[in-house]
Protein backbone atom coordinates (compact mmCIF):
# COMPACT_ATOMS: atom_id res chain seq x y z
CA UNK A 1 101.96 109.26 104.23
CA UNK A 2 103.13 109.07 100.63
CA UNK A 3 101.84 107.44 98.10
CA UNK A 4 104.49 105.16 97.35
CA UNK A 5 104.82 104.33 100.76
CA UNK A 6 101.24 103.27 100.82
CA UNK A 7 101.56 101.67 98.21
CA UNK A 8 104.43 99.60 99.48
CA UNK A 9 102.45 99.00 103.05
CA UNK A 10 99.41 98.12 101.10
CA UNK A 11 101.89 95.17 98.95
CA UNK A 12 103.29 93.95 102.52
CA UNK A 13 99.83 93.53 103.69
CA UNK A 14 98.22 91.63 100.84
CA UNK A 15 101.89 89.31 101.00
CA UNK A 16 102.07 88.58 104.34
CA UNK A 17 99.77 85.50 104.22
CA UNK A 18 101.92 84.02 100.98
CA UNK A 19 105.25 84.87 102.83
CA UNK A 20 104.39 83.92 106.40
CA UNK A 21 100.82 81.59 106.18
CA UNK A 22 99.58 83.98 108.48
CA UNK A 23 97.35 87.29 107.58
CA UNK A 24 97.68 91.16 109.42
CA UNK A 25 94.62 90.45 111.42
CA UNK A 26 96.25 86.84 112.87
CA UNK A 27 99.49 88.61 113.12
CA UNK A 28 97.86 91.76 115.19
CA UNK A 29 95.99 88.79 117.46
CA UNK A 30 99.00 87.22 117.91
CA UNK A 31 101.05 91.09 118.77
CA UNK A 32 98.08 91.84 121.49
CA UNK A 33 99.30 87.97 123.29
CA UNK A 34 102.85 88.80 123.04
CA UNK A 35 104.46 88.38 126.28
CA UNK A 36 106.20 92.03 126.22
CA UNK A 37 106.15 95.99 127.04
CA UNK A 38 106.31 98.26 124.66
CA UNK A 39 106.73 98.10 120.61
CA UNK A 40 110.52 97.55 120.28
CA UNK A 41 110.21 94.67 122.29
CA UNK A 42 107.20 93.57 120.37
CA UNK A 43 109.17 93.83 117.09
CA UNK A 44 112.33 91.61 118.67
CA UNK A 45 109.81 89.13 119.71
CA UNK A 46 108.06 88.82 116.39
CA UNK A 47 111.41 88.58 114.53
CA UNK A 48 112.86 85.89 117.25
CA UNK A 49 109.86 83.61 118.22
CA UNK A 50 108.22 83.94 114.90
CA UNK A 51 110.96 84.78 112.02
CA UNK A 52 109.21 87.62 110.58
CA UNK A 53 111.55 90.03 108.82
CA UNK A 54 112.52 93.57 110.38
CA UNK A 55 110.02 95.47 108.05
CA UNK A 56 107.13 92.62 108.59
CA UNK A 57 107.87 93.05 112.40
CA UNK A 58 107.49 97.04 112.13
CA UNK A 59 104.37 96.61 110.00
CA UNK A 60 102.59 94.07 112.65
CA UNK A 61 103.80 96.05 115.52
CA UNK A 62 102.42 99.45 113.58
CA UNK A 63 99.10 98.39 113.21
CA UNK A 64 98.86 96.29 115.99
CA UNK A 65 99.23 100.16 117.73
CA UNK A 66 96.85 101.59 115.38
CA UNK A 67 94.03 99.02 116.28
CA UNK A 68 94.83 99.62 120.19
CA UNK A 69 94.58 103.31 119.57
CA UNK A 70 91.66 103.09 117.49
CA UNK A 71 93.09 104.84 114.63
CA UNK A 72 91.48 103.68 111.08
CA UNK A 73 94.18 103.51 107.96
């Protein structure tokens, strides 16, 4: 990953509570609920039933993958 894309990940992450009263960790709880199968409908769900914005979606549904995987960021 680049730096500046880190960078801009790491800024979502530490804005999500402000912009959607909810933090990554509440957002990945709510993700592992979700009554879908597979990321892109995870993503369209997000973005319908809980108004998150495309790239909030993709960031929830990204590490909501990494945690199931076990992968550390």
């Amino acid at each position: 990953m680049t730096t500046a894309h880190e960078k801009k990940r790491q800024g979502m992450i530490v804005n999500l509570p402000h912009k959607t009263g909810r933090t990554l960790a509440q957002w990945i709880a709510i993700a592992r609920r979700a009554p879908v199968e597979n990321d892109a409908e995870l993503a369209r769900w997000l973005k319908s039933e809980h108004g998150l914005g495309h790239f909030q979606a993709r960031l929830v549904v990204s590490e909501a993958r990494a945690a199931r995987c076990g992968e550390s960021r």
